[in-house]
C-alpha atoms as a PDB file:
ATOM      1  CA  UNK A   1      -8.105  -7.095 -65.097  1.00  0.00           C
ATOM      2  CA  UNK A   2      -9.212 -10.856 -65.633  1.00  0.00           C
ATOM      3  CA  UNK A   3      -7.006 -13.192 -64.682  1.00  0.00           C
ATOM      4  CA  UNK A   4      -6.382 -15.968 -68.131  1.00  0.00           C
ATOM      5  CA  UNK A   5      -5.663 -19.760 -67.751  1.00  0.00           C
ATOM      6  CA  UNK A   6      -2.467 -19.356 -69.314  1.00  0.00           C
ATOM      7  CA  UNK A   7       1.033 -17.176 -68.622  1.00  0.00           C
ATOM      8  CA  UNK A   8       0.484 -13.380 -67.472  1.00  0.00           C
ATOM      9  CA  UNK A   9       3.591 -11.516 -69.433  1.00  0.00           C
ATOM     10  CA  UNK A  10       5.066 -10.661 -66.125  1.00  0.00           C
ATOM     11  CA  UNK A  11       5.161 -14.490 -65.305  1.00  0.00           C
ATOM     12  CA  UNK A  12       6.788 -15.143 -68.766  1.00  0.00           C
ATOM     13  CA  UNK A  13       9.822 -12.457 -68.756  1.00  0.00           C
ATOM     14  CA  UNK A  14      10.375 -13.516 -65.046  1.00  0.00           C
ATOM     15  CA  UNK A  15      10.723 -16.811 -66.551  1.00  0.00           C
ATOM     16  CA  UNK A  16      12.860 -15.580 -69.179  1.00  0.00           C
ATOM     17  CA  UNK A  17      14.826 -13.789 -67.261  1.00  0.00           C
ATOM     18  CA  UNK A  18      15.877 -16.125 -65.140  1.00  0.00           C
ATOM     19  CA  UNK A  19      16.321 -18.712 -67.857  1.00  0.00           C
ATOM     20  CA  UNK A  20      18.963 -16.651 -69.152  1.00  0.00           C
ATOM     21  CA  UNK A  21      20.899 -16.165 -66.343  1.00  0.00           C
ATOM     22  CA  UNK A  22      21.234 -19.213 -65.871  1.00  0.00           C
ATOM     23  CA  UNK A  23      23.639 -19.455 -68.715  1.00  0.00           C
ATOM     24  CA  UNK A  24      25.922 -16.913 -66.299  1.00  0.00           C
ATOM     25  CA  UNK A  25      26.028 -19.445 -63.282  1.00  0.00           C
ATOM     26  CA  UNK A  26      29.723 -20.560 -63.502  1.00  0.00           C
ATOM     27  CA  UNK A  27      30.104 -25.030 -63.884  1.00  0.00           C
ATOM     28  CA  UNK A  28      31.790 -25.257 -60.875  1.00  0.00           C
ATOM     29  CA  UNK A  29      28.092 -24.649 -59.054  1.00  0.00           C
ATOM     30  CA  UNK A  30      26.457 -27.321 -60.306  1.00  0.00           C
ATOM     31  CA  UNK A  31      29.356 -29.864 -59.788  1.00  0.00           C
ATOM     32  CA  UNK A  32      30.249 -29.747 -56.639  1.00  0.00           C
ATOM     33  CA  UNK A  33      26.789 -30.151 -55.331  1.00  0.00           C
ATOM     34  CA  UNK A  34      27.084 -29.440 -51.844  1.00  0.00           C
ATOM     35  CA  UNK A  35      24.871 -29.106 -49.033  1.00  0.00           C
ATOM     36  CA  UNK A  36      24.259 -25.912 -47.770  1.00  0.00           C
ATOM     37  CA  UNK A  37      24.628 -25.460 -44.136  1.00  0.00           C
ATOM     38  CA  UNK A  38      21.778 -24.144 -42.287  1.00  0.00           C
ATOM     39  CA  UNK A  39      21.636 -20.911 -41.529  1.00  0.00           C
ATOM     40  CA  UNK A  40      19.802 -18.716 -37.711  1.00  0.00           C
ATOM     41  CA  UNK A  41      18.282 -15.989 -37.965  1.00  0.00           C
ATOM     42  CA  UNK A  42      20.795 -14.404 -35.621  1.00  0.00           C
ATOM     43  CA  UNK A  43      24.231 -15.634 -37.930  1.00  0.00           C
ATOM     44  CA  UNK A  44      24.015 -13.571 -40.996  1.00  0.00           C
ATOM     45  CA  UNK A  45      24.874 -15.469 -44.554  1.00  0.00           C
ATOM     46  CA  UNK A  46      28.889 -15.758 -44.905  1.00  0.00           C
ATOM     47  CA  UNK A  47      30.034 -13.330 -48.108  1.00  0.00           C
ATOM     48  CA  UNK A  48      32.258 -15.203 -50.092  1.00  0.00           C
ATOM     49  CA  UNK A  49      36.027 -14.459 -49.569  1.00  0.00           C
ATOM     50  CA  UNK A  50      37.698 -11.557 -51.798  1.00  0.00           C
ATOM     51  CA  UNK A  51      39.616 -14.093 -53.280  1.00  0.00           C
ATOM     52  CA  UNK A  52      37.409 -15.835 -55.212  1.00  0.00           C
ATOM     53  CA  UNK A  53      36.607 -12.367 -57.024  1.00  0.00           C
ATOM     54  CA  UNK A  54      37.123 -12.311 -60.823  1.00  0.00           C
ATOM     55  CA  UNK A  55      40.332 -11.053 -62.211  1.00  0.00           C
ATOM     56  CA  UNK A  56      39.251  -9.194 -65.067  1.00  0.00           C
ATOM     57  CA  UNK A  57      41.491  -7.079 -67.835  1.00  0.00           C
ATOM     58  CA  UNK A  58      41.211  -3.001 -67.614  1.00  0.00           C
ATOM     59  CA  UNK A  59      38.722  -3.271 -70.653  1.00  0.00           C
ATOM     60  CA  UNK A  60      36.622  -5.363 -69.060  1.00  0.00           C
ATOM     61  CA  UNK A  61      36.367  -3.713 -65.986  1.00  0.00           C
ATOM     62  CA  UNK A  62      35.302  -0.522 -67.355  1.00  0.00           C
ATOM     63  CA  UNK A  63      32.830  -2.400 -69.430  1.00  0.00           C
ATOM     64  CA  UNK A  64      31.218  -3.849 -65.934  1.00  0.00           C
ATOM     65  CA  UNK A  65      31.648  -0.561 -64.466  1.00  0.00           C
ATOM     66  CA  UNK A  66      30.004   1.144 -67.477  1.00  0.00           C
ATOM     67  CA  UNK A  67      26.848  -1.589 -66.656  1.00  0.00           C
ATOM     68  CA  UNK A  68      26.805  -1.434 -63.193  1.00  0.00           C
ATOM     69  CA  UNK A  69      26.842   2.716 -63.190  1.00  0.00           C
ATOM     70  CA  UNK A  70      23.729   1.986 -65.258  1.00  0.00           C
ATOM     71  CA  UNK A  71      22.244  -0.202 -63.274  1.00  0.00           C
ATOM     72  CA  UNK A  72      22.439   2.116 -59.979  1.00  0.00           C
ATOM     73  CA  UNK A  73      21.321   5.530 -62.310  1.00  0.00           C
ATOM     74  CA  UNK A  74      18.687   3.539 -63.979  1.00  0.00           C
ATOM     75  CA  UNK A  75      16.947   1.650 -60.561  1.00  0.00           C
ATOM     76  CA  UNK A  76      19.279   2.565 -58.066  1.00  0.00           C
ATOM     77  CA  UNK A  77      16.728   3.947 -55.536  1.00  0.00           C
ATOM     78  CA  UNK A  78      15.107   0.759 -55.740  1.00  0.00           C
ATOM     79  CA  UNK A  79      18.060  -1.074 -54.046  1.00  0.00           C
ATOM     80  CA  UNK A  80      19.982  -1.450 -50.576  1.00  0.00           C
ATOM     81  CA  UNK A  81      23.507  -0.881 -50.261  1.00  0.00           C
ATOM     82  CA  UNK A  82      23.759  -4.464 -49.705  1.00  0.00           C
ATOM     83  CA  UNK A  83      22.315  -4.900 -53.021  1.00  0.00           C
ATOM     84  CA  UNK A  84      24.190  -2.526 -54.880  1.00  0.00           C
ATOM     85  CA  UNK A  85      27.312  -4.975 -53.557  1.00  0.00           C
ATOM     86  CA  UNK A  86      25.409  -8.071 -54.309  1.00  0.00           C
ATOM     87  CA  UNK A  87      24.454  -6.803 -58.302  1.00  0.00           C
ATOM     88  CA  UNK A  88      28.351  -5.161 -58.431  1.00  0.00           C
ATOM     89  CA  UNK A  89      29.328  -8.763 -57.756  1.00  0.00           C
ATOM     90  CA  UNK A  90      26.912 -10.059 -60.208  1.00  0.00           C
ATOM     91  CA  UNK A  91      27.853  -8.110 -62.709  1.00  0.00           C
ATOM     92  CA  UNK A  92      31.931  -8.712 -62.552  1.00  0.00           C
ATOM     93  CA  UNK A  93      31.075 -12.735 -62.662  1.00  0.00           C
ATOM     94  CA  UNK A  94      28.890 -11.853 -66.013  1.00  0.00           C
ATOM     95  CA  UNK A  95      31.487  -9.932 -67.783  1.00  0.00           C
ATOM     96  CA  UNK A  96      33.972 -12.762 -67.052  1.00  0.00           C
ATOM     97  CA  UNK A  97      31.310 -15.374 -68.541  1.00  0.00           C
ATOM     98  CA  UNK A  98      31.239 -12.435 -71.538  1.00  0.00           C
ATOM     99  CA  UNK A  99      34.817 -12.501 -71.920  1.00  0.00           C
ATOM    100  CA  UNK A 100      35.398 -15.949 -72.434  1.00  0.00           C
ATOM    101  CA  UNK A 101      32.355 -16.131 -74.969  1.00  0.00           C
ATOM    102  CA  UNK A 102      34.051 -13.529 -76.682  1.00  0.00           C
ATOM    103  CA  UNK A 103      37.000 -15.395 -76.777  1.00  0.00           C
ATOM    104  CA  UNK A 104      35.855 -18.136 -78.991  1.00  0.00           C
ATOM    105  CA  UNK A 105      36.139 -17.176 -82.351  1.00  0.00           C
ATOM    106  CA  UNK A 106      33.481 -17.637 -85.291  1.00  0.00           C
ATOM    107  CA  UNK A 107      33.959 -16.744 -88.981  1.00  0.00           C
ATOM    108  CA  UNK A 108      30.738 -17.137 -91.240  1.00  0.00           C
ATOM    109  CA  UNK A 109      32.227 -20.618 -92.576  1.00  0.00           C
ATOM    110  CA  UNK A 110      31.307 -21.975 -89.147  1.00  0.00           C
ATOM    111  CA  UNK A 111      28.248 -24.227 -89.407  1.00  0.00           C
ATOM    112  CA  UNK A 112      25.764 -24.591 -86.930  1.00  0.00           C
ATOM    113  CA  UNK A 113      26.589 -27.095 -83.552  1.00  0.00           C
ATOM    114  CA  UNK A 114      23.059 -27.876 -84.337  1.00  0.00           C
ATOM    115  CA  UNK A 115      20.099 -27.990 -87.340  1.00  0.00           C
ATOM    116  CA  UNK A 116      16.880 -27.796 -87.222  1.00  0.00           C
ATOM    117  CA  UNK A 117      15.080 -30.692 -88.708  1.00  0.00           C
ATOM    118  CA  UNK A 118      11.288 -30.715 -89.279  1.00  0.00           C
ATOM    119  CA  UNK A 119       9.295 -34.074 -88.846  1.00  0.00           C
ATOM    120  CA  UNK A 120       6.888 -34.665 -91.509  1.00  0.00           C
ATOM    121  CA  UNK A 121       3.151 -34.033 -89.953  1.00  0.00           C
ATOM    122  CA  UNK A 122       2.290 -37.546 -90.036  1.00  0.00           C
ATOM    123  CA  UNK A 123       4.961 -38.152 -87.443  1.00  0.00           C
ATOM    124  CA  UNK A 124       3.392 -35.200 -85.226  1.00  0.00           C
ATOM    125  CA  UNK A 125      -0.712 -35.882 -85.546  1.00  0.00           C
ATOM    126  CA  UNK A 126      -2.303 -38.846 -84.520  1.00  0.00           C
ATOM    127  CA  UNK A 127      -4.688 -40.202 -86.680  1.00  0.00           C
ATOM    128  CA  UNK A 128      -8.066 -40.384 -85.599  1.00  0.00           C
ATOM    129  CA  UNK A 129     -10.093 -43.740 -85.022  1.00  0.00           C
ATOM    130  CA  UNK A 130     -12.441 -44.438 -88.010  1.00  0.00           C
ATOM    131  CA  UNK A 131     -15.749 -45.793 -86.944  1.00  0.00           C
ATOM    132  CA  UNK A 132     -17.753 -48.229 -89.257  1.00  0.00           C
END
């Protein structure tokens, strides 16, 4: 294969992907902006404590249940058990952000937060330099 000048497809839906987990990450990440503490090679990272797991409703449970079964059939032999813990807790902290998305209800009256406006092209092209 030849490698192009611009963005291999693997490259973009990395990109992608992580893009849209991003919307996932809880607030309270980005504002409390603290530095992490260094970590040796011989002190393992610290879990975080059971008590800052999500509280979620029976429904939602068996909804991150239902996608973390599918995870582990689809590519579990791909994974650790460490992992497996690491994507279970990734998944309850996603159906929470789900849940209070779903929460906010739309009707089709709703307009948008935002519109689309097109510039005219003059705005966009710059005109080249006559010569005389």
């Amino acid at each position: 294969m030849k490698k192009e000048d611009g963005v291999s497809r693997r490259e973009f839906a990395k990109a992608a992907a992580l893009t849209t987990g991003a919307i996932f990450v809880p607030a309270e990440i980005f504002a409390e902006q603290q530095k992490p503490e260094p970590t040796s090679a011989s002190k393992p990272p610290e879990t975080p404590p059971a008590s800052t797991a999500t509280k979620l409703s029976e429904a939602s449970q068996a909804e991150a249940d239902i996608a973390y079964e599918t995870i582990v059939r689809k590519y579990g032999s791909r994974f650790s058990e460490e992992q497996k813990k690491d994507i279970k807790r990734l998944v309850n902290s996603q159906q929470a952000a789900l849940d209070k998305l779903r929460a906010f209800s739309v009707t089709n009256g709703d307009q948008p937060a935002t519109v689309l406006r097109f510039l005219p092209m003059t705005r966009l092209v710059a005109k080249p330099e006559v010569k005389r």
